[in-house]
N, C-alpha and C. Protein backbone atom coordinates (compact mmCIF):
# COMPACT_ATOMS: atom_id res chain seq x y z
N UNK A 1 0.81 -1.19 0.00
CA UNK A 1 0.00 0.00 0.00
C UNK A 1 0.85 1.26 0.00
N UNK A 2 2.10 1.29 0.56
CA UNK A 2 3.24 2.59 0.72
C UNK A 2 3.98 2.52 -0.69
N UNK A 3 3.64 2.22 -1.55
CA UNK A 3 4.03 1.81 -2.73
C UNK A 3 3.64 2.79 -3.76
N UNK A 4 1.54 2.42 -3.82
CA UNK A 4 1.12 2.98 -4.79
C UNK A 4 1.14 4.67 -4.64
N UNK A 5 0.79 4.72 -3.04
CA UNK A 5 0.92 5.77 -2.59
C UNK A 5 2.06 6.97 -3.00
N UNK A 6 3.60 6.58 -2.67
CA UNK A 6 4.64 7.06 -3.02
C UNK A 6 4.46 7.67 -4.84
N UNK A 7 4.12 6.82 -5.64
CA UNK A 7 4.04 6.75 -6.59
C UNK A 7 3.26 7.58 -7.55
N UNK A 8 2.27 7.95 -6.63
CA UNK A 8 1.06 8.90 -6.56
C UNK A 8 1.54 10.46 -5.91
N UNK A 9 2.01 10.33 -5.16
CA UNK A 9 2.95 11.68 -4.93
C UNK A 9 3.55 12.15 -5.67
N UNK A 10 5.00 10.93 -6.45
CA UNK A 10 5.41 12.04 -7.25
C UNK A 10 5.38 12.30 -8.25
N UNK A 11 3.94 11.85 -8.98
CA UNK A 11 2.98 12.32 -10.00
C UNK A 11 2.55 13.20 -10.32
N UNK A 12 1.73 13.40 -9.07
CA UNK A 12 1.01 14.75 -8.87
C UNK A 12 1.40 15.27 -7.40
N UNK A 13 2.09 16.29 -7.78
CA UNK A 13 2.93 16.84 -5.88
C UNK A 13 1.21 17.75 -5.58
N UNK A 14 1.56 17.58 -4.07
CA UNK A 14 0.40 18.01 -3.48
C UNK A 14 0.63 19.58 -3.12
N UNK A 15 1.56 20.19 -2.98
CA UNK A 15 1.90 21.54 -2.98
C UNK A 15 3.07 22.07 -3.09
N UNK A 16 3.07 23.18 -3.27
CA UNK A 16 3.90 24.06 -4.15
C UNK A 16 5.28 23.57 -3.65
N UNK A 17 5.58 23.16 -2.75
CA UNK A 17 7.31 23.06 -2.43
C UNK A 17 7.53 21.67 -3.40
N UNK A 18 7.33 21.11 -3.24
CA UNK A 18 7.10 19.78 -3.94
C UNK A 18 6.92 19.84 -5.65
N UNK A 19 6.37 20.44 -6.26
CA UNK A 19 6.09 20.81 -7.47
C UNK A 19 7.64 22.13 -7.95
N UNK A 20 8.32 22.77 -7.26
CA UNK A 20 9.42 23.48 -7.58
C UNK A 20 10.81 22.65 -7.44
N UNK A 21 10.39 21.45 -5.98
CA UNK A 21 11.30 20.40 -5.80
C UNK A 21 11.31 19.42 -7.19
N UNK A 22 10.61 19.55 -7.86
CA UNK A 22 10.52 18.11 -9.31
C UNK A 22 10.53 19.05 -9.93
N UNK A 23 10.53 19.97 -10.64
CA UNK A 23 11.03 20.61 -12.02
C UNK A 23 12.59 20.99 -11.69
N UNK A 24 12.92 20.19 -13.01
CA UNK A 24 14.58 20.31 -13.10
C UNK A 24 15.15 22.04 -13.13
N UNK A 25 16.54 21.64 -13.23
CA UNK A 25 16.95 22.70 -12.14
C UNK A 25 17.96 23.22 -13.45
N UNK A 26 17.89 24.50 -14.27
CA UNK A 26 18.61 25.09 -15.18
C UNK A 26 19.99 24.63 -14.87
N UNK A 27 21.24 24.71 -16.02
CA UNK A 27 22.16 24.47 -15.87
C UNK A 27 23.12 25.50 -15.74
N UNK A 28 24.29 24.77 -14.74
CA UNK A 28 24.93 26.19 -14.05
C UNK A 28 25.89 26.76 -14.78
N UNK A 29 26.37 27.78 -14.45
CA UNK A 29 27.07 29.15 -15.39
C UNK A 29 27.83 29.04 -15.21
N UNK A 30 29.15 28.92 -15.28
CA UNK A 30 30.48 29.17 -14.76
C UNK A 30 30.11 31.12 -14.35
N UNK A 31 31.01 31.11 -13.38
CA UNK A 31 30.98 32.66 -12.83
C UNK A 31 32.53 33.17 -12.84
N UNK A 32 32.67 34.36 -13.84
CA UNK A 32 33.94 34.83 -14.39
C UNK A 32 34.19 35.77 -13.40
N UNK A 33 33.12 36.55 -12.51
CA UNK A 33 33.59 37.77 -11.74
C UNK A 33 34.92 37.47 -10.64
N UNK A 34 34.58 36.20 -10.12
CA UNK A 34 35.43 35.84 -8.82
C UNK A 34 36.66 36.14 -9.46
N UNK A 35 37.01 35.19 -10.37
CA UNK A 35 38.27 34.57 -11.22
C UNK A 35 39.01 36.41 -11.96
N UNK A 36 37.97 37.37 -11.88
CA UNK A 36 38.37 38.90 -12.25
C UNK A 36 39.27 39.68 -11.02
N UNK A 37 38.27 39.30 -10.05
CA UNK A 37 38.77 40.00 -8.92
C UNK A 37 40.00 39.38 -8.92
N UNK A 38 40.10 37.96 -8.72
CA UNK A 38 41.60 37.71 -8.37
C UNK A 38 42.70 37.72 -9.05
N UNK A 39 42.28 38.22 -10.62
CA UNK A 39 43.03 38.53 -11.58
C UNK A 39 43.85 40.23 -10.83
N UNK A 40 42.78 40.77 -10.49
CA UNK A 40 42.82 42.38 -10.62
C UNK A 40 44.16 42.48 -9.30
N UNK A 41 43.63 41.20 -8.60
CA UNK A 41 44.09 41.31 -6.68
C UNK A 41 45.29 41.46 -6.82
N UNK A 42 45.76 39.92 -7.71
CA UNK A 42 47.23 39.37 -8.08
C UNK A 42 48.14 40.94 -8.95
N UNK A 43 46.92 41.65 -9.84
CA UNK A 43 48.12 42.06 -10.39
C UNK A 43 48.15 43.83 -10.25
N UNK A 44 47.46 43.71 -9.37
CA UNK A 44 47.63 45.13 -8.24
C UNK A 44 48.42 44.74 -7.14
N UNK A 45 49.09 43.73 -6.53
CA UNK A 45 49.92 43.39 -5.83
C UNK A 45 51.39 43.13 -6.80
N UNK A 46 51.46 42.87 -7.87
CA UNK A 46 52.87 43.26 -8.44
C UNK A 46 52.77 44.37 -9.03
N UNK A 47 52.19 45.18 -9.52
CA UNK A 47 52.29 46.46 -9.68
C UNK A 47 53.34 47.25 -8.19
N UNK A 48 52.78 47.13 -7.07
CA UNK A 48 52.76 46.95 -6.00
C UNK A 48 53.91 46.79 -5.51
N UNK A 49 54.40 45.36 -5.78
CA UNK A 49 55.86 45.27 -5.34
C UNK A 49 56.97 45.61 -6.28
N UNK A 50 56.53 46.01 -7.57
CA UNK A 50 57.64 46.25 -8.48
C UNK A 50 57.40 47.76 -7.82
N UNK A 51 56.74 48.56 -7.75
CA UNK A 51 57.22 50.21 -7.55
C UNK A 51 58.22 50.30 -6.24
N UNK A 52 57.64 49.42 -5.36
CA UNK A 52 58.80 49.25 -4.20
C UNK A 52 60.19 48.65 -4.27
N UNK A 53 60.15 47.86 -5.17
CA UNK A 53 61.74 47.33 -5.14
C UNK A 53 62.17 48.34 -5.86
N UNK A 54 61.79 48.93 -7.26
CA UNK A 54 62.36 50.13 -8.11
C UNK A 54 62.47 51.57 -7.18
N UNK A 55 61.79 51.37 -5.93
CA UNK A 55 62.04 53.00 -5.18
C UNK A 55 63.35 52.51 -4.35
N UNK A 56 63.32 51.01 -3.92
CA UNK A 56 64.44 51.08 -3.35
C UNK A 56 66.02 50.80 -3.93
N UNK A 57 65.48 50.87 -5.03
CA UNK A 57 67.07 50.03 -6.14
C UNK A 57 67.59 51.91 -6.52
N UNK A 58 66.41 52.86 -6.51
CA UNK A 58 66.63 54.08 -6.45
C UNK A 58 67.41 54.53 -5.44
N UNK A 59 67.10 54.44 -4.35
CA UNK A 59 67.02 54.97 -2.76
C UNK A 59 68.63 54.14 -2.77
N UNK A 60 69.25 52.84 -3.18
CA UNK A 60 70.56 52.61 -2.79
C UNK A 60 71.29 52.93 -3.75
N UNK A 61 70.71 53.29 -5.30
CA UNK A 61 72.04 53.85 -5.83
C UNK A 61 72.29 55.15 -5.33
N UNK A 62 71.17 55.69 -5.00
CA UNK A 62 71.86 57.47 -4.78
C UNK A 62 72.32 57.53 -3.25
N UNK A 63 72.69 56.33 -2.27
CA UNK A 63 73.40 55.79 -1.32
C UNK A 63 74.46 55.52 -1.59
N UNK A 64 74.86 54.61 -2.55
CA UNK A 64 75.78 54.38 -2.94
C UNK A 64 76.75 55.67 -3.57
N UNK A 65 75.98 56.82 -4.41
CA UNK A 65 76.56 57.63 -5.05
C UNK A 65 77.08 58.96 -3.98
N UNK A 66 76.50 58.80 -2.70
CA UNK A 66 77.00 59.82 -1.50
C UNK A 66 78.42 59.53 -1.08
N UNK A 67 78.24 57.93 -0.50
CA UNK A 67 79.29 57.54 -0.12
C UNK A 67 80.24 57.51 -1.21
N UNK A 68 80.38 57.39 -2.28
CA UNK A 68 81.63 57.53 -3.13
C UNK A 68 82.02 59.04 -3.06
N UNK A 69 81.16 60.28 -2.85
CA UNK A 69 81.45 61.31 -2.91
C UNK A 69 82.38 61.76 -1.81
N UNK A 70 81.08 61.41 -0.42
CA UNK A 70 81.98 61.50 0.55
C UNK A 70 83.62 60.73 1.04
N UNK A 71 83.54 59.81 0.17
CA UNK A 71 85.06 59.29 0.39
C UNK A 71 85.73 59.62 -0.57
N UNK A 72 85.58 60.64 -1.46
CA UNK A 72 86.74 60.93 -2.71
C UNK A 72 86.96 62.75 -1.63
N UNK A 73 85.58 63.14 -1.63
CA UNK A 73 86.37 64.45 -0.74
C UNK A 73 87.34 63.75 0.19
N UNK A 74 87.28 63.21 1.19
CA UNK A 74 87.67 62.53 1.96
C UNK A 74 89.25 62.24 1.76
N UNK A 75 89.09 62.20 0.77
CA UNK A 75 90.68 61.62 0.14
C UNK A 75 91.09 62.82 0.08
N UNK A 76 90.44 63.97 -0.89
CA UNK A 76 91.19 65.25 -0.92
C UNK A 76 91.54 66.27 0.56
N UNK A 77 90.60 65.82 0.98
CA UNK A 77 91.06 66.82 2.32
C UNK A 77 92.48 66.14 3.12
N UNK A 78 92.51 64.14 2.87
CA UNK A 78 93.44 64.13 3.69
C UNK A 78 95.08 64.94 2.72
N UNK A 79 94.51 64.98 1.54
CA UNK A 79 96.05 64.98 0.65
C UNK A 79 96.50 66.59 0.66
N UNK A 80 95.72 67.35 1.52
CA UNK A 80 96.43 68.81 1.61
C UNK A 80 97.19 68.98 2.69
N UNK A 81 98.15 69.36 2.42
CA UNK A 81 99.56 69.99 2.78
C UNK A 81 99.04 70.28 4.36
N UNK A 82 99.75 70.30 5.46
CA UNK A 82 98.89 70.75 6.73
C UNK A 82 98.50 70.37 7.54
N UNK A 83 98.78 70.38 9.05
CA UNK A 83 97.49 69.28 9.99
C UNK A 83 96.27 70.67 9.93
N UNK A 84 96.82 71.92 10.11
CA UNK A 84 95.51 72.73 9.91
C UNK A 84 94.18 72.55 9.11
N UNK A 85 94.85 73.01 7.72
CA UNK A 85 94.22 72.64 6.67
C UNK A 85 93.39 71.67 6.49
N UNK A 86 93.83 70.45 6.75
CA UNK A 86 93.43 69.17 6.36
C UNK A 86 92.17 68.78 7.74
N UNK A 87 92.52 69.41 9.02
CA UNK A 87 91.77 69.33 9.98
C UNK A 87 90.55 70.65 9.83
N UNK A 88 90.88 71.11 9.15
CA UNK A 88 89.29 72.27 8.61
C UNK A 88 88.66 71.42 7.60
N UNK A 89 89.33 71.42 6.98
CA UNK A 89 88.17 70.49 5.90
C UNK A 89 87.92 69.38 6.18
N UNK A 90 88.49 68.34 6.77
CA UNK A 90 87.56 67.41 7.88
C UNK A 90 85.90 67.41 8.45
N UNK A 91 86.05 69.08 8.86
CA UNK A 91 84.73 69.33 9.66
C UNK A 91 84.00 69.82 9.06
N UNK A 92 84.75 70.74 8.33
CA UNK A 92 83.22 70.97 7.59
C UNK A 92 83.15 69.91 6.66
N UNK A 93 83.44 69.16 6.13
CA UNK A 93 82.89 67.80 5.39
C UNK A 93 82.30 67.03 6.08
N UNK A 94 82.74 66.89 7.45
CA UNK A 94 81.42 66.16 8.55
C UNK A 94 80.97 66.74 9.23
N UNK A 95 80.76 68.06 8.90
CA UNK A 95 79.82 68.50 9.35
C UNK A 95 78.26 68.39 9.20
N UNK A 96 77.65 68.14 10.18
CA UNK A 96 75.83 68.07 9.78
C UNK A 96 75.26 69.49 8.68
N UNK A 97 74.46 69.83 8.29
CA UNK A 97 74.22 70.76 6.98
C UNK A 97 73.54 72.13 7.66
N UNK A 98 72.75 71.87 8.81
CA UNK A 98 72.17 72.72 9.45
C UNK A 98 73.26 73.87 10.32
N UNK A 99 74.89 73.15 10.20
CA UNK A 99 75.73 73.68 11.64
C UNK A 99 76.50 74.07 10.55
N UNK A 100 76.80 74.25 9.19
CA UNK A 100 77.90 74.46 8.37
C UNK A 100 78.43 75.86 8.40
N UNK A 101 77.24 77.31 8.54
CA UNK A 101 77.62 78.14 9.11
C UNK A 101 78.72 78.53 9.73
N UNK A 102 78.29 77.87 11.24
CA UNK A 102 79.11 78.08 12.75
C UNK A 102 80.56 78.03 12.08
N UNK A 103 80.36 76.20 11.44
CA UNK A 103 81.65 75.35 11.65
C UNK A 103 82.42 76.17 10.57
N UNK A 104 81.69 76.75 9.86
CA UNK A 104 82.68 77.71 8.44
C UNK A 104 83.29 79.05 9.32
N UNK A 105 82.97 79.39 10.50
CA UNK A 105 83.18 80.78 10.97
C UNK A 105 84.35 79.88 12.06
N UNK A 106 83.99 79.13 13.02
CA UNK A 106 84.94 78.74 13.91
C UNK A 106 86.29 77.93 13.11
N UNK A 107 86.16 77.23 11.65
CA UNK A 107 87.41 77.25 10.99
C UNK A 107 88.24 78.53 10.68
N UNK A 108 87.35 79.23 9.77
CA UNK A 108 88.31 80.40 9.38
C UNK A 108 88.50 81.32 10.38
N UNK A 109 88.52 81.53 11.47
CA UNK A 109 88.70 81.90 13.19
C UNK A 109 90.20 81.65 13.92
N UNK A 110 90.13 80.11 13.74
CA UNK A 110 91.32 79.29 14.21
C UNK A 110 92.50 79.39 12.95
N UNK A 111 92.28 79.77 11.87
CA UNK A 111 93.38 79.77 10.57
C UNK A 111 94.59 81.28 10.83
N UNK A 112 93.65 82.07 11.58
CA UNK A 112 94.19 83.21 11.74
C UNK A 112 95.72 83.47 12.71
């Protein structure tokens, strides 16, 4: 008897959940948006890291190009004639940029 019954159900569904449950179900889409975003994610993150390695490949050559400066003055101040001499231009070459003033007035001070 649980037989004909069953059988009879899903013939004729008795209400609406049942009747949306038995009509087949459209076929699915592939979805391109996700697969965009993570296109966009990936390549806004090397955009990303290339401007940073190129600011810093910047940032150490013109590091690199101080220190060669400062060690070629370096060389010239030691090669003048003088412990005076050679001890003025010392300081003001290491001197900080804000004190170059002073240190230009208290050299040519002591030369006298």
């Amino acid at each position: 008897m649980t037989a004909p019954m069953s059988t009879n159900l899903i013939d004729v569904p008795a209400s609406i959940v049942l009747t949306f449950a038995a009509s087949p179900l459209p076929p699915l889409k592939p979805l391109w948006w996700p697969w965009g975003l993570a296109a966009t994610a990936v390549l806004g993150l090397l955009v990303g890291f290339y401007v940073v390695v190129r600011e810093v490949e910047q940032q150490g050559e013109s590091r690199r190009l101080a220190v060669a400066t400062h060690e070629e003055a370096t060389w010239r101040c030691q090669a003048l004639l003088g412990r005076l001499p050679r001890a003025s231009c010392l300081v003001q070459l290491n001197a900080p940029r804000d004190k170059l003033p002073v240190v230009q007035l208290v050299a040519g001070s002591n030369q006298r």
